[in-house]
PDB file of N, CA and C in Angstrom:
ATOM      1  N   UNK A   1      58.510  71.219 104.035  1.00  0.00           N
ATOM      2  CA  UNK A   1      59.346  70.819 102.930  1.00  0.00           C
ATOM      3  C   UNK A   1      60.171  72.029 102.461  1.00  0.00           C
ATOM      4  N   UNK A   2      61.092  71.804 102.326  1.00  0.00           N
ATOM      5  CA  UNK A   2      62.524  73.054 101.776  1.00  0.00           C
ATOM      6  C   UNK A   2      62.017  72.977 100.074  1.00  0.00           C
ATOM      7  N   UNK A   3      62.533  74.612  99.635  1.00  0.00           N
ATOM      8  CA  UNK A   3      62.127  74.753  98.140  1.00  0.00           C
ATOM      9  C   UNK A   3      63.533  75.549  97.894  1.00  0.00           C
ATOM     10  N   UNK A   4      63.649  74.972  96.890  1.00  0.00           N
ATOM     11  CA  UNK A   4      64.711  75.731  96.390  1.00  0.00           C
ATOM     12  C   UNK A   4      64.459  76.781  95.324  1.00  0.00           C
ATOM     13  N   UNK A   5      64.712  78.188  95.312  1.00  0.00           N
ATOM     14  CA  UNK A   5      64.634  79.440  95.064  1.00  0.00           C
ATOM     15  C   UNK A   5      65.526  80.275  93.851  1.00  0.00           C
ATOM     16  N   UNK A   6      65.146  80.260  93.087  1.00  0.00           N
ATOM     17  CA  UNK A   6      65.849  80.368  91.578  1.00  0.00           C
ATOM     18  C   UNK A   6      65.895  82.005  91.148  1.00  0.00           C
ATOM     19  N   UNK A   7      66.451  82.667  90.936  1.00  0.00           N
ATOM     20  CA  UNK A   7      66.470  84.146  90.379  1.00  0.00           C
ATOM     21  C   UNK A   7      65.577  84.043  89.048  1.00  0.00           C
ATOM     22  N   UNK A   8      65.782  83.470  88.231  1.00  0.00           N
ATOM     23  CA  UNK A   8      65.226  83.495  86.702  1.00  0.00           C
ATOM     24  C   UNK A   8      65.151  82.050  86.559  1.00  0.00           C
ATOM     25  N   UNK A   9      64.533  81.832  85.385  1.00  0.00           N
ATOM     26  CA  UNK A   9      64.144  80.502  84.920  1.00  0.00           C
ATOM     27  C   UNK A   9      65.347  79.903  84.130  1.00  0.00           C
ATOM     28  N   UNK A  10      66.459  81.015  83.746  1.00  0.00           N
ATOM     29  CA  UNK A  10      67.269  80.251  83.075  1.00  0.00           C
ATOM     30  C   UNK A  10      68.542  79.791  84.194  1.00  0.00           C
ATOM     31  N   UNK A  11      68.645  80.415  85.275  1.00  0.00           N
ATOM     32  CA  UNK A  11      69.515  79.934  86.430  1.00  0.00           C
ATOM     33  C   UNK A  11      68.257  78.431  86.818  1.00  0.00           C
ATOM     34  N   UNK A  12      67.644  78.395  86.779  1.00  0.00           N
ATOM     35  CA  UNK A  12      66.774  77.265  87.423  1.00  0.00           C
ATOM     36  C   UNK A  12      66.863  75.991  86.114  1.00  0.00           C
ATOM     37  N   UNK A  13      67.034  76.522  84.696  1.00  0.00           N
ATOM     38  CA  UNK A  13      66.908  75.318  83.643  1.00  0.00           C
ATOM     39  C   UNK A  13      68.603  75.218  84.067  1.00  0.00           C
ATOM     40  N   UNK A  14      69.170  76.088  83.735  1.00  0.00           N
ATOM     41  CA  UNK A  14      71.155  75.340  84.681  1.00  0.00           C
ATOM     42  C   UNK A  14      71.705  74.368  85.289  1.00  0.00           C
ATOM     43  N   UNK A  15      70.497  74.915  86.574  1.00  0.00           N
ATOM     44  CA  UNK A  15      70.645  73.998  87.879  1.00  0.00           C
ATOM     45  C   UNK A  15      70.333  72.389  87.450  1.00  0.00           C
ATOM     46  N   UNK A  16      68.869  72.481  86.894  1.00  0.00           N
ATOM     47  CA  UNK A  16      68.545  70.784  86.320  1.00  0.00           C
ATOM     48  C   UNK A  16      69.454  70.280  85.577  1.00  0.00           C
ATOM     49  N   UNK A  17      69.830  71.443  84.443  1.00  0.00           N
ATOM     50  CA  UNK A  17      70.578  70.390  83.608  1.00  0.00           C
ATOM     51  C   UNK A  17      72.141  69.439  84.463  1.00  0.00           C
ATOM     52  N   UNK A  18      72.349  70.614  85.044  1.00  0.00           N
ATOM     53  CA  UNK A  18      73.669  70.240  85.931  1.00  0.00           C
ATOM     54  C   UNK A  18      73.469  68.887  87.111  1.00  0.00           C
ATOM     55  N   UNK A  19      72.218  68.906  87.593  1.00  0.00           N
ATOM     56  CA  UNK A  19      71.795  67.809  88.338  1.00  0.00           C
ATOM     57  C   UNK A  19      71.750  66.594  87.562  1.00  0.00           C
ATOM     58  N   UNK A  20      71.209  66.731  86.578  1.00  0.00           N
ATOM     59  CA  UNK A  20      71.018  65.370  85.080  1.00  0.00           C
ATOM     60  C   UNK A  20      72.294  65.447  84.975  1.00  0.00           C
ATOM     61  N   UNK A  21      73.326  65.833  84.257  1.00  0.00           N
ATOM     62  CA  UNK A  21      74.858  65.578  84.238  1.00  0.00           C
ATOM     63  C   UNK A  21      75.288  65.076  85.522  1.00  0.00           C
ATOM     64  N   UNK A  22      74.895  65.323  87.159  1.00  0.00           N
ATOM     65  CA  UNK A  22      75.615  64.814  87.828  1.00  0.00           C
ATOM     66  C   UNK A  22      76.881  65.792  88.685  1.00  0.00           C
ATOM     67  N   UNK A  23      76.488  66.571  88.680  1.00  0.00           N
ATOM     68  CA  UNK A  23      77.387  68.084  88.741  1.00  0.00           C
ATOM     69  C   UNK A  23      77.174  68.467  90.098  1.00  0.00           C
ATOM     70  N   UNK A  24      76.205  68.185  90.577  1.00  0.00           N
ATOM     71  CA  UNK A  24      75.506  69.315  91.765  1.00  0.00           C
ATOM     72  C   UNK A  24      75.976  68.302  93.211  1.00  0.00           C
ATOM     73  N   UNK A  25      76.435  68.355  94.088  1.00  0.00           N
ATOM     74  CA  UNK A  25      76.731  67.580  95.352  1.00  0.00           C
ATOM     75  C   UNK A  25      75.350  66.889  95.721  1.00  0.00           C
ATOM     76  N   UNK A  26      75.371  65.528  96.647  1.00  0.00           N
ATOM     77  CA  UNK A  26      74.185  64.940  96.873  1.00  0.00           C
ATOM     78  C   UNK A  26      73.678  66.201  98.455  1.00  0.00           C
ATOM     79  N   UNK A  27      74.657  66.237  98.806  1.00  0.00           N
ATOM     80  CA  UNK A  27      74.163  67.133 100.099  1.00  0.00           C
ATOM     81  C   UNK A  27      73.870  68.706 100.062  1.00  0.00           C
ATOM     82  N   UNK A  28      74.247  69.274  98.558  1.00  0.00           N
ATOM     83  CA  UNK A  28      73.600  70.169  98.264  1.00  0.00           C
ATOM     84  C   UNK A  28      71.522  69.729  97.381  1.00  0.00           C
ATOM     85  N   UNK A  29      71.357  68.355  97.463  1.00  0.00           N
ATOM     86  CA  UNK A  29      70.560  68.305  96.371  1.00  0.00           C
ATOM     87  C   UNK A  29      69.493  68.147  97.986  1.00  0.00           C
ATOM     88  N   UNK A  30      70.330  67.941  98.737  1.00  0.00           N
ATOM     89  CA  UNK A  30      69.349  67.205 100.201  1.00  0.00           C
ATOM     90  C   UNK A  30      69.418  68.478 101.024  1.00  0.00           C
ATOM     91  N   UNK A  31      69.832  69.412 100.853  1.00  0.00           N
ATOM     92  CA  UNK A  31      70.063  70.840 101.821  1.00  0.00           C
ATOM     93  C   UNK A  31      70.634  70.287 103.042  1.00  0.00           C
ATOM     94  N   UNK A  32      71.542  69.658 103.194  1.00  0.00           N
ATOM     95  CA  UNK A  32      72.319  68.802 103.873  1.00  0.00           C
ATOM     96  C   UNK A  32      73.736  69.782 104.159  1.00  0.00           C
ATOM     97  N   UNK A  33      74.020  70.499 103.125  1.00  0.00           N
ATOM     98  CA  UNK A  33      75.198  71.152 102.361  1.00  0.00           C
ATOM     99  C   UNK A  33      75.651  72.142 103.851  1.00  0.00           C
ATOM    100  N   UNK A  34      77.303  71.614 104.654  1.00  0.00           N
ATOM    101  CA  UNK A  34      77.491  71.975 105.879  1.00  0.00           C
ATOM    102  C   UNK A  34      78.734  73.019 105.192  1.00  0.00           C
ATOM    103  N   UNK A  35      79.403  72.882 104.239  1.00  0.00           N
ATOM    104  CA  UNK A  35      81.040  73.625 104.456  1.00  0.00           C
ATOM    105  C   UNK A  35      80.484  74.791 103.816  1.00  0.00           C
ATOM    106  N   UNK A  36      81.498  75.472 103.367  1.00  0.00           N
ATOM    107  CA  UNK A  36      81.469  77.363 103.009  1.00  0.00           C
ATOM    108  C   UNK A  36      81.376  76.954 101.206  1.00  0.00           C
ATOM    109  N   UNK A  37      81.771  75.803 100.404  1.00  0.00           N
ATOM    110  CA  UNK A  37      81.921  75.920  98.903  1.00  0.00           C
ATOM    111  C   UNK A  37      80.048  76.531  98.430  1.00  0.00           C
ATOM    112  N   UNK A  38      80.333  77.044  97.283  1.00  0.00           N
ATOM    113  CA  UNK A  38      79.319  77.247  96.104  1.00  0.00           C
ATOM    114  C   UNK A  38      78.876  76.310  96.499  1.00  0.00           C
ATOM    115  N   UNK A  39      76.788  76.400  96.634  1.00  0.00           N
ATOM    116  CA  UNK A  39      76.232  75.565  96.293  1.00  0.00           C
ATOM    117  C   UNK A  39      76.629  75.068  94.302  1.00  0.00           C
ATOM    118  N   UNK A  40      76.960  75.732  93.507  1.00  0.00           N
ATOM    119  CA  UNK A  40      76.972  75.514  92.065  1.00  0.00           C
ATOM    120  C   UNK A  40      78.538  74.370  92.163  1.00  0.00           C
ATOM    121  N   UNK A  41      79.403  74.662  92.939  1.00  0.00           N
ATOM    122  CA  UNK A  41      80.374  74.184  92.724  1.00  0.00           C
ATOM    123  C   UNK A  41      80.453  72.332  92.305  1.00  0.00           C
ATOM    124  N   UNK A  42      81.405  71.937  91.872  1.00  0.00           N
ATOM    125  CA  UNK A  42      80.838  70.329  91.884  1.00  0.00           C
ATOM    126  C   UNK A  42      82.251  69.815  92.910  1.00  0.00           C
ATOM    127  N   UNK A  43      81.902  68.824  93.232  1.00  0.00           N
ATOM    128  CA  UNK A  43      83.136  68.143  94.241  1.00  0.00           C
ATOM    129  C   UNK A  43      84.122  68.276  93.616  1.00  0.00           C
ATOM    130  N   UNK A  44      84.746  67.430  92.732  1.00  0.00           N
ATOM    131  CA  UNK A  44      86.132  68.043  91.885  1.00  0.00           C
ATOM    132  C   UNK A  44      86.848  69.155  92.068  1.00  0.00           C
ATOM    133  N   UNK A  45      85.598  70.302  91.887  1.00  0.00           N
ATOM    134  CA  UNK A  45      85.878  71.492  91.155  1.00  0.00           C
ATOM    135  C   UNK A  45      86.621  72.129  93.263  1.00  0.00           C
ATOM    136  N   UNK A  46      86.080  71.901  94.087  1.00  0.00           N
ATOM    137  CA  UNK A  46      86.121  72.046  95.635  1.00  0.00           C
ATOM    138  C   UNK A  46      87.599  71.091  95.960  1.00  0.00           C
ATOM    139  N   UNK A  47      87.759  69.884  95.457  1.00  0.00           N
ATOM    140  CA  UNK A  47      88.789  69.075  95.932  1.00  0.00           C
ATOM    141  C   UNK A  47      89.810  69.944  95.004  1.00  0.00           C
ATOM    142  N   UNK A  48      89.800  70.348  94.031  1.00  0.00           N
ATOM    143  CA  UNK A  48      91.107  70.880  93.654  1.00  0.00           C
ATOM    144  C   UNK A  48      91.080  72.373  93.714  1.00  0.00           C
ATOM    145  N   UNK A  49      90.704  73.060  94.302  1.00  0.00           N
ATOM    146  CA  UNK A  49      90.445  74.033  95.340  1.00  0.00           C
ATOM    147  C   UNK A  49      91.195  73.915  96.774  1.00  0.00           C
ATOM    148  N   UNK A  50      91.037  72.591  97.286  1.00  0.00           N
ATOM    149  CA  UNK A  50      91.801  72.945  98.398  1.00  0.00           C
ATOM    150  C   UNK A  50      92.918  72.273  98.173  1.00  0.00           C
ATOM    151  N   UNK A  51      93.690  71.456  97.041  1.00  0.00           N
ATOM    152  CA  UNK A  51      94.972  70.905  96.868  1.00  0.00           C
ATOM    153  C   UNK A  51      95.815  72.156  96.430  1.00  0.00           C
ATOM    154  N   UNK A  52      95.207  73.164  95.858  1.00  0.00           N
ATOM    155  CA  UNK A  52      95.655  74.219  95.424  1.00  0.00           C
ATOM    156  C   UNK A  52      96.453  75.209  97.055  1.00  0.00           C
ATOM    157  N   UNK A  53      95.479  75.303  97.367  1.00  0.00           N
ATOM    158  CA  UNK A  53      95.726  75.911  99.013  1.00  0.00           C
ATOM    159  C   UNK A  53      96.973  75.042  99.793  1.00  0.00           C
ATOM    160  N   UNK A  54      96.553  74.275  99.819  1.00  0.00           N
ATOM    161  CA  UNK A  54      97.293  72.933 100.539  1.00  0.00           C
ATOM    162  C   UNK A  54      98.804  73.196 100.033  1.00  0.00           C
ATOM    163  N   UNK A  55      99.133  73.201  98.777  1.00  0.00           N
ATOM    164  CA  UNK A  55     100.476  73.186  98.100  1.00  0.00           C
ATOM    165  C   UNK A  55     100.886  74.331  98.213  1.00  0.00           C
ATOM    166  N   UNK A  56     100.177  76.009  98.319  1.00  0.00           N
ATOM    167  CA  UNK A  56     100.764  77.010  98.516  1.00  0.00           C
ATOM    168  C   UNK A  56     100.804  77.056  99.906  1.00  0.00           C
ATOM    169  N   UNK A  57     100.141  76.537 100.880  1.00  0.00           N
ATOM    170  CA  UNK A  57     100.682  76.463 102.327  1.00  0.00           C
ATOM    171  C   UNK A  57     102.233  75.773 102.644  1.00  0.00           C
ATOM    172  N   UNK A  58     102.443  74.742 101.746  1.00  0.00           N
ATOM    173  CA  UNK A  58     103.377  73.593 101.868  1.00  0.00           C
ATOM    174  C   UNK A  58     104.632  74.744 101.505  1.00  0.00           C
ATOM    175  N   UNK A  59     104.423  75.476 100.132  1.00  0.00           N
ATOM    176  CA  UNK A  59     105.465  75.729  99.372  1.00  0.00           C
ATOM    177  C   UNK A  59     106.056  77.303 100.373  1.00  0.00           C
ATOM    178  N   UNK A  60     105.066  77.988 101.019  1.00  0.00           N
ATOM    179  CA  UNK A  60     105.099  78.709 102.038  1.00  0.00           C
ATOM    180  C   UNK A  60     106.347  78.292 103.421  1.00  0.00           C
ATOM    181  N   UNK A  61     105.776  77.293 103.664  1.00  0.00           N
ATOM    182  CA  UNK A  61     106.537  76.621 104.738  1.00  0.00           C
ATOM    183  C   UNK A  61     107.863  76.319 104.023  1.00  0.00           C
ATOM    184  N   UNK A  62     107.870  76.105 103.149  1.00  0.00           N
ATOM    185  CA  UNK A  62     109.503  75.701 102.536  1.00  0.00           C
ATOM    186  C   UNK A  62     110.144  77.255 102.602  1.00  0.00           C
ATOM    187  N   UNK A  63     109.738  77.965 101.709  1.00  0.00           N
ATOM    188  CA  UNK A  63     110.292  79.369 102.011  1.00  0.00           C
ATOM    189  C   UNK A  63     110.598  80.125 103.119  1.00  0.00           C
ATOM    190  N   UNK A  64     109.827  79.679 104.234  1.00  0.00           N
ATOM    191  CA  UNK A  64     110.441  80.123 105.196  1.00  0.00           C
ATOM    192  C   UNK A  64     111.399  79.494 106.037  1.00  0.00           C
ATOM    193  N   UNK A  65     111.479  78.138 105.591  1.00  0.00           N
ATOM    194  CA  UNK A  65     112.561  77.299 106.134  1.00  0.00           C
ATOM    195  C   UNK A  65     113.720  77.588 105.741  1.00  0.00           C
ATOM    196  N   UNK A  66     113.531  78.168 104.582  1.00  0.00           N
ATOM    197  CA  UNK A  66     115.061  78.500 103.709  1.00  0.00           C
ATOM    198  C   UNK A  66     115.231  79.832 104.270  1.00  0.00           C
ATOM    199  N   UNK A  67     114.620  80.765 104.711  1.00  0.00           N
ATOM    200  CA  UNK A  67     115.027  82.051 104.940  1.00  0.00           C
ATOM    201  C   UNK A  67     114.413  82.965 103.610  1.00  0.00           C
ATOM    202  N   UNK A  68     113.641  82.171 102.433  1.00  0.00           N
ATOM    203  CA  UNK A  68     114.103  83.052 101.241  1.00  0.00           C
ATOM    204  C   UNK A  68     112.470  84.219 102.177  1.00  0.00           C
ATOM    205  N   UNK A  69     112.655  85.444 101.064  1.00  0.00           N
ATOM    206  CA  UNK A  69     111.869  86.346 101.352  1.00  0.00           C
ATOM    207  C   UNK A  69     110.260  86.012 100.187  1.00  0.00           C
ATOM    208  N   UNK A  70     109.578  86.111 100.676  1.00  0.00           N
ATOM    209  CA  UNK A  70     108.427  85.501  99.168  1.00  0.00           C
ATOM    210  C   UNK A  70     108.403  87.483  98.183  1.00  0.00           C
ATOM    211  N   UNK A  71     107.512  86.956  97.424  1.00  0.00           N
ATOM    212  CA  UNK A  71     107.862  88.169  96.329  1.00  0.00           C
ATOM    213  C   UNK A  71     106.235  88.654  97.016  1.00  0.00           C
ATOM    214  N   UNK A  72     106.233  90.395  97.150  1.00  0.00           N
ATOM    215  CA  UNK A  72     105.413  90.908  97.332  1.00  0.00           C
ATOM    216  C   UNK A  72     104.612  91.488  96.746  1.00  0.00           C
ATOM    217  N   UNK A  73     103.121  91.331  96.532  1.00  0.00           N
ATOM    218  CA  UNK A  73     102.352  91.243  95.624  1.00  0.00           C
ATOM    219  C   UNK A  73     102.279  93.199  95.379  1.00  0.00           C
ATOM    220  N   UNK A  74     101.575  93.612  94.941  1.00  0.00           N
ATOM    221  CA  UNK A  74     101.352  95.050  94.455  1.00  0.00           C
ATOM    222  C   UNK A  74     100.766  96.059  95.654  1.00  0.00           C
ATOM    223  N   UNK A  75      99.823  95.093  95.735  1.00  0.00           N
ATOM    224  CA  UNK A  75      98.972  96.064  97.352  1.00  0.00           C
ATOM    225  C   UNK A  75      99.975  95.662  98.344  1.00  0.00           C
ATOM    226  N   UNK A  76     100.355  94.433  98.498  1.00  0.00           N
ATOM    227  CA  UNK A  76     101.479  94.499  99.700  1.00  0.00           C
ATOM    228  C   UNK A  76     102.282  95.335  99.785  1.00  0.00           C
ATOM    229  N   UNK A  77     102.920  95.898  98.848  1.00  0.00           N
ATOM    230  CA  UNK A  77     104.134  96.709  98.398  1.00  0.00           C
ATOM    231  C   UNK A  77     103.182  97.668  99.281  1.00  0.00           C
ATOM    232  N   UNK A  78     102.393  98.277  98.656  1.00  0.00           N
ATOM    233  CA  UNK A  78     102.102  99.915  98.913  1.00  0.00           C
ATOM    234  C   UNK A  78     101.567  99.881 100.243  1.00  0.00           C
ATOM    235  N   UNK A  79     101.028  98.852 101.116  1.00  0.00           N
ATOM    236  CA  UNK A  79     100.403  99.195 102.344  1.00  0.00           C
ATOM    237  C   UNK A  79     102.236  99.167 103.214  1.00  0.00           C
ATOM    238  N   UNK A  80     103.152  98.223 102.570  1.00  0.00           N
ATOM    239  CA  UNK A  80     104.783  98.313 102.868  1.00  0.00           C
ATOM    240  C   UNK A  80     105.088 100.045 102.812  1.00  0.00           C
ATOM    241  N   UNK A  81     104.809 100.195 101.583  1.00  0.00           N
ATOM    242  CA  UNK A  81     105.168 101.687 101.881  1.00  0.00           C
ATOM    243  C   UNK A  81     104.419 102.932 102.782  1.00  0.00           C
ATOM    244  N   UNK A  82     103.092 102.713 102.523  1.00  0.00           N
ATOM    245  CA  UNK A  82     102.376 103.769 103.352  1.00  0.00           C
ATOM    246  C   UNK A  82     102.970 103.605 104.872  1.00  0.00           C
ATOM    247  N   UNK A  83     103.071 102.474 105.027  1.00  0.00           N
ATOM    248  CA  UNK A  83     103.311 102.017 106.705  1.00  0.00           C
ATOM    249  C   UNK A  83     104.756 103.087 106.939  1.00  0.00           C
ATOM    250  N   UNK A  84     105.695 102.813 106.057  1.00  0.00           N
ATOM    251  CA  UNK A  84     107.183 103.195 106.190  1.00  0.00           C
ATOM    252  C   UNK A  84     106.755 104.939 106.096  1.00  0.00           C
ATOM    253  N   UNK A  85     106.076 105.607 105.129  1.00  0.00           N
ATOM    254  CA  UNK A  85     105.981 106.456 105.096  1.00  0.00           C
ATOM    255  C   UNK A  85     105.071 107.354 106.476  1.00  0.00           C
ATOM    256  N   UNK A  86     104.002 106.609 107.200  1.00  0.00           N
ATOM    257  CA  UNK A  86     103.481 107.098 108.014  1.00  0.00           C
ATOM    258  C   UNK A  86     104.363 107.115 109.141  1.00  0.00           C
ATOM    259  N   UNK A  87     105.317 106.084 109.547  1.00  0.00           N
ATOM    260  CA  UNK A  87     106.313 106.012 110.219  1.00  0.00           C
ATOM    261  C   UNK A  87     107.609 107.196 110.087  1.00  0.00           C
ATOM    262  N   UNK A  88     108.192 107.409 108.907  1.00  0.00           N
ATOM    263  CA  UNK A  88     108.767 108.833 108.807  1.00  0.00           C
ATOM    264  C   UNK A  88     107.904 109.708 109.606  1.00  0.00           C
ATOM    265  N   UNK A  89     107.009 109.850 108.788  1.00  0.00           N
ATOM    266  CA  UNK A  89     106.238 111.054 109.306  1.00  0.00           C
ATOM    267  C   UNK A  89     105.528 111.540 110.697  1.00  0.00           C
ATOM    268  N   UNK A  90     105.701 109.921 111.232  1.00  0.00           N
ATOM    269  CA  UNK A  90     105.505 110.359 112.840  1.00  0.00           C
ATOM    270  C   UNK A  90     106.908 111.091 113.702  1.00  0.00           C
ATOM    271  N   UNK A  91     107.717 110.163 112.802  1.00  0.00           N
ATOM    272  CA  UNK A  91     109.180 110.560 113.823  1.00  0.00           C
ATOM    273  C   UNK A  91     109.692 111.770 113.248  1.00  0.00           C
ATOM    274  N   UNK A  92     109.285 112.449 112.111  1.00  0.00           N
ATOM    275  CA  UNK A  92     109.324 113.673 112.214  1.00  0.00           C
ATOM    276  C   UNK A  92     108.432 114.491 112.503  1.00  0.00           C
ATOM    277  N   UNK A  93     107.296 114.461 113.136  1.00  0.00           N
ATOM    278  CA  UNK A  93     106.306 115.125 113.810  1.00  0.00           C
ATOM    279  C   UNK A  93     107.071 114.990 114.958  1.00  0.00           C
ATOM    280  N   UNK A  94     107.498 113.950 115.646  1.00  0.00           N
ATOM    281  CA  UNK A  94     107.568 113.730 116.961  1.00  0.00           C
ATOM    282  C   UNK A  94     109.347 114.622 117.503  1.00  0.00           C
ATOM    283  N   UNK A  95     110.388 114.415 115.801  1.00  0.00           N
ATOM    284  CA  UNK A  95     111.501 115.281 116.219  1.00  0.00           C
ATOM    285  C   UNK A  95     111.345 116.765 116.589  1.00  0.00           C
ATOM    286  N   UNK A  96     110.370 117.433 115.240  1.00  0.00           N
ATOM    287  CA  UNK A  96     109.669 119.062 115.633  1.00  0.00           C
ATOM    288  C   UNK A  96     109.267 119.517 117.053  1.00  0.00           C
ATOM    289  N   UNK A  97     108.568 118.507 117.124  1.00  0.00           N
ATOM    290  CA  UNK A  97     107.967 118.728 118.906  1.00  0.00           C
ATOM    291  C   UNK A  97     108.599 118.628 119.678  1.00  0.00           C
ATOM    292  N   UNK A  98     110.197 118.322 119.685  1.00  0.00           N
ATOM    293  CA  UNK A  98     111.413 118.102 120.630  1.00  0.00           C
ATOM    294  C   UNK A  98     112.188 119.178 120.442  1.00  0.00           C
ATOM    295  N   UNK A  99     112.317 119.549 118.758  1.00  0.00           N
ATOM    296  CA  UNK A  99     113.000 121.164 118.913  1.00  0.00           C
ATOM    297  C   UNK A  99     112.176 122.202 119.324  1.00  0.00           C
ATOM    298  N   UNK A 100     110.704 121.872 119.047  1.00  0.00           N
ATOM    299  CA  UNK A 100     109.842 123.454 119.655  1.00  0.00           C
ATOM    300  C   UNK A 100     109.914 123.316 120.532  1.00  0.00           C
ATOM    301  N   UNK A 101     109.875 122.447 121.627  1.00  0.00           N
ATOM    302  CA  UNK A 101     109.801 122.491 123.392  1.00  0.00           C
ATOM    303  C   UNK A 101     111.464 123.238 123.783  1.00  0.00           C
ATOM    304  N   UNK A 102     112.394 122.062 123.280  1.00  0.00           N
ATOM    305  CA  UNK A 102     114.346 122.850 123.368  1.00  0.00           C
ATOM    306  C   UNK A 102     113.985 124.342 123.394  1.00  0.00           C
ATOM    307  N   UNK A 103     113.713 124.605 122.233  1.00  0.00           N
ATOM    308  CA  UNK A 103     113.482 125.843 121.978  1.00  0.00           C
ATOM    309  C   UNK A 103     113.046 126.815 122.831  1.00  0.00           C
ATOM    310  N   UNK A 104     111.577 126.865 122.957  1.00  0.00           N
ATOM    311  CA  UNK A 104     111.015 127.385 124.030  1.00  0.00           C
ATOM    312  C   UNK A 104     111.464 126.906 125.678  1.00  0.00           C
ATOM    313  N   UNK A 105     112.328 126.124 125.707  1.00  0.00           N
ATOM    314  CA  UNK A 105     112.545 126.377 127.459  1.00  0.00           C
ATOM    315  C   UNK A 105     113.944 127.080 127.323  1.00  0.00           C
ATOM    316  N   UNK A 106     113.952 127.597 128.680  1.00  0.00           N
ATOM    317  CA  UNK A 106     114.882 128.588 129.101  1.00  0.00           C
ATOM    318  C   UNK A 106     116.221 127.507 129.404  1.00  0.00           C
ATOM    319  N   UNK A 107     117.603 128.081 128.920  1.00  0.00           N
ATOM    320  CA  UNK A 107     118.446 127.296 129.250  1.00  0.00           C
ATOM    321  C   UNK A 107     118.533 127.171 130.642  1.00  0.00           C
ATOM    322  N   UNK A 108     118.576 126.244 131.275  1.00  0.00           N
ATOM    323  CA  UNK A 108     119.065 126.076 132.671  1.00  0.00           C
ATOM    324  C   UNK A 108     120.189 126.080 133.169  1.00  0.00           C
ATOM    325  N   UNK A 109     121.065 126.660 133.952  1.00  0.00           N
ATOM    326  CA  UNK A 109     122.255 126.398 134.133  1.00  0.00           C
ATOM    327  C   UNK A 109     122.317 126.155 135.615  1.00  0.00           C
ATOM    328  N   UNK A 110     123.127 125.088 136.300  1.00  0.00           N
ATOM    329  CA  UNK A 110     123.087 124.827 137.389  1.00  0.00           C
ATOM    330  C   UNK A 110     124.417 125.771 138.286  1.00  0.00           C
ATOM    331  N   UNK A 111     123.808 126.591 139.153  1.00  0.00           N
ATOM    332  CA  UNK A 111     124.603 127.466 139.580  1.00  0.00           C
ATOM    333  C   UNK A 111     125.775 126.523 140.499  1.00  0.00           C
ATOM    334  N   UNK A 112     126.725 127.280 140.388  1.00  0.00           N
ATOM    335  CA  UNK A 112     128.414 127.050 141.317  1.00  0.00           C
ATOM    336  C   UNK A 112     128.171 127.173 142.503  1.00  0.00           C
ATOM    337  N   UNK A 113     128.530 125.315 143.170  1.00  0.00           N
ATOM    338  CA  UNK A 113     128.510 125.557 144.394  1.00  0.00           C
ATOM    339  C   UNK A 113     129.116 126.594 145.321  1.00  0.00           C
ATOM    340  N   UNK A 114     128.178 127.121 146.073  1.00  0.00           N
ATOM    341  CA  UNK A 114     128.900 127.928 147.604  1.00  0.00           C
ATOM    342  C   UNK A 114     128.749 129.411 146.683  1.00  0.00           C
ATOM    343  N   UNK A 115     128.033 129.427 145.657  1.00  0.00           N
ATOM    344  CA  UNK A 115     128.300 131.242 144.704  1.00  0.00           C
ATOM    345  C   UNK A 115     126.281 131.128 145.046  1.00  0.00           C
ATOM    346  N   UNK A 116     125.710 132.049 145.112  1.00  0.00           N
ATOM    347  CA  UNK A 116     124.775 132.748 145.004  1.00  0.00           C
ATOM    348  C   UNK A 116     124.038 133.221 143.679  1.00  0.00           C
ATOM    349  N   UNK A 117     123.056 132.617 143.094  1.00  0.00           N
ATOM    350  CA  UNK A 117     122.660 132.798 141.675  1.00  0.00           C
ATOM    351  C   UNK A 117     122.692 134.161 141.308  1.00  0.00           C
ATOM    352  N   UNK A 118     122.117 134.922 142.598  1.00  0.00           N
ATOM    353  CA  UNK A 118     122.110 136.071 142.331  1.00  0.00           C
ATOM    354  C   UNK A 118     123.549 136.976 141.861  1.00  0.00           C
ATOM    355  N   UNK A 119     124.303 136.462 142.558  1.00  0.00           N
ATOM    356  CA  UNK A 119     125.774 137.135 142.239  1.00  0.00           C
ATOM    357  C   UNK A 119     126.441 136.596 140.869  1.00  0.00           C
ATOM    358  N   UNK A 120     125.514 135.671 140.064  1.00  0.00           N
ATOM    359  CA  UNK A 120     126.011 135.829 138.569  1.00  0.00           C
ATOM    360  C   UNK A 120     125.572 136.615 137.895  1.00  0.00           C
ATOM    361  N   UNK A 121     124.076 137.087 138.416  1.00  0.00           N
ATOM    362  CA  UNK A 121     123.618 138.273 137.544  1.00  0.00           C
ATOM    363  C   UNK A 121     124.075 139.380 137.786  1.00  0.00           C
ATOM    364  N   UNK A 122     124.275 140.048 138.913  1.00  0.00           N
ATOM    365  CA  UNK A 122     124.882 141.343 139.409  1.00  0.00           C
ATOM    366  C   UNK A 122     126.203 141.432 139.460  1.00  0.00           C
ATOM    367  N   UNK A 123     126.970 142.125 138.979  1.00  0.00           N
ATOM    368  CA  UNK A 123     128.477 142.335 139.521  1.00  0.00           C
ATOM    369  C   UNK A 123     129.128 142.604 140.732  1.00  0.00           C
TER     370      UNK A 123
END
């Protein structure tokens, strides 16, 4: 037989009273209970939970039908910026390392056909 497991006595007087009101799902009362909601949650409280979702998916899809841009929340912004900023900062790591190499190699010059390299250095 399944027991159901209470922290304190006043989460456990809750639970009853909420069962006597009618609150508690039958398939949470049967350990039946298959989806991800709160066992505490009541059906209602779960059905307008996912109409909520449902309408910002919908209203999502409209926005991008239109082209509009959605408004970016606070942390979006800044992981927007760190990204942009780590990005500078590679391509200027990565420009440095193109002038120190320039730098350090020897100019090359491709000697004149039919002339002798040597006879540019010597007179």
């Amino acid at each position: 037989m399944k027991q159901r497991w209470f922290i304190n006595a006043e989460e456990q007087r809750s639970f009853h009273e909420k069962v006597a009101k009618g609150e508690i799902r039958g398939e949470v009362l049967n350990f039946n209970n298959t989806d991800s909601a709160d066992d505490w949650e009541s059906k209602a409280a779960i059905e307008e939970r996912e109409a909520e979702k449902k309408a910002k998916a919908e209203a999502k899809a409209e926005s991008k039908e239109k082209g509009e841009e959605k408004e970016l929340t606070d942390q979006e912004k800044e992981e927007k910026d760190d990204k942009e900023a780590r990005d500078n900062a590679n391509k200027a790591h990565k420009d440095a390392e193109e002038l120190a190499t320039e730098e350090g190699k020897p100019e090359k010059e491709d000697p004149p056909k039919g002339k002798d390299p040597v006879d540019k250095i010597l007179p």
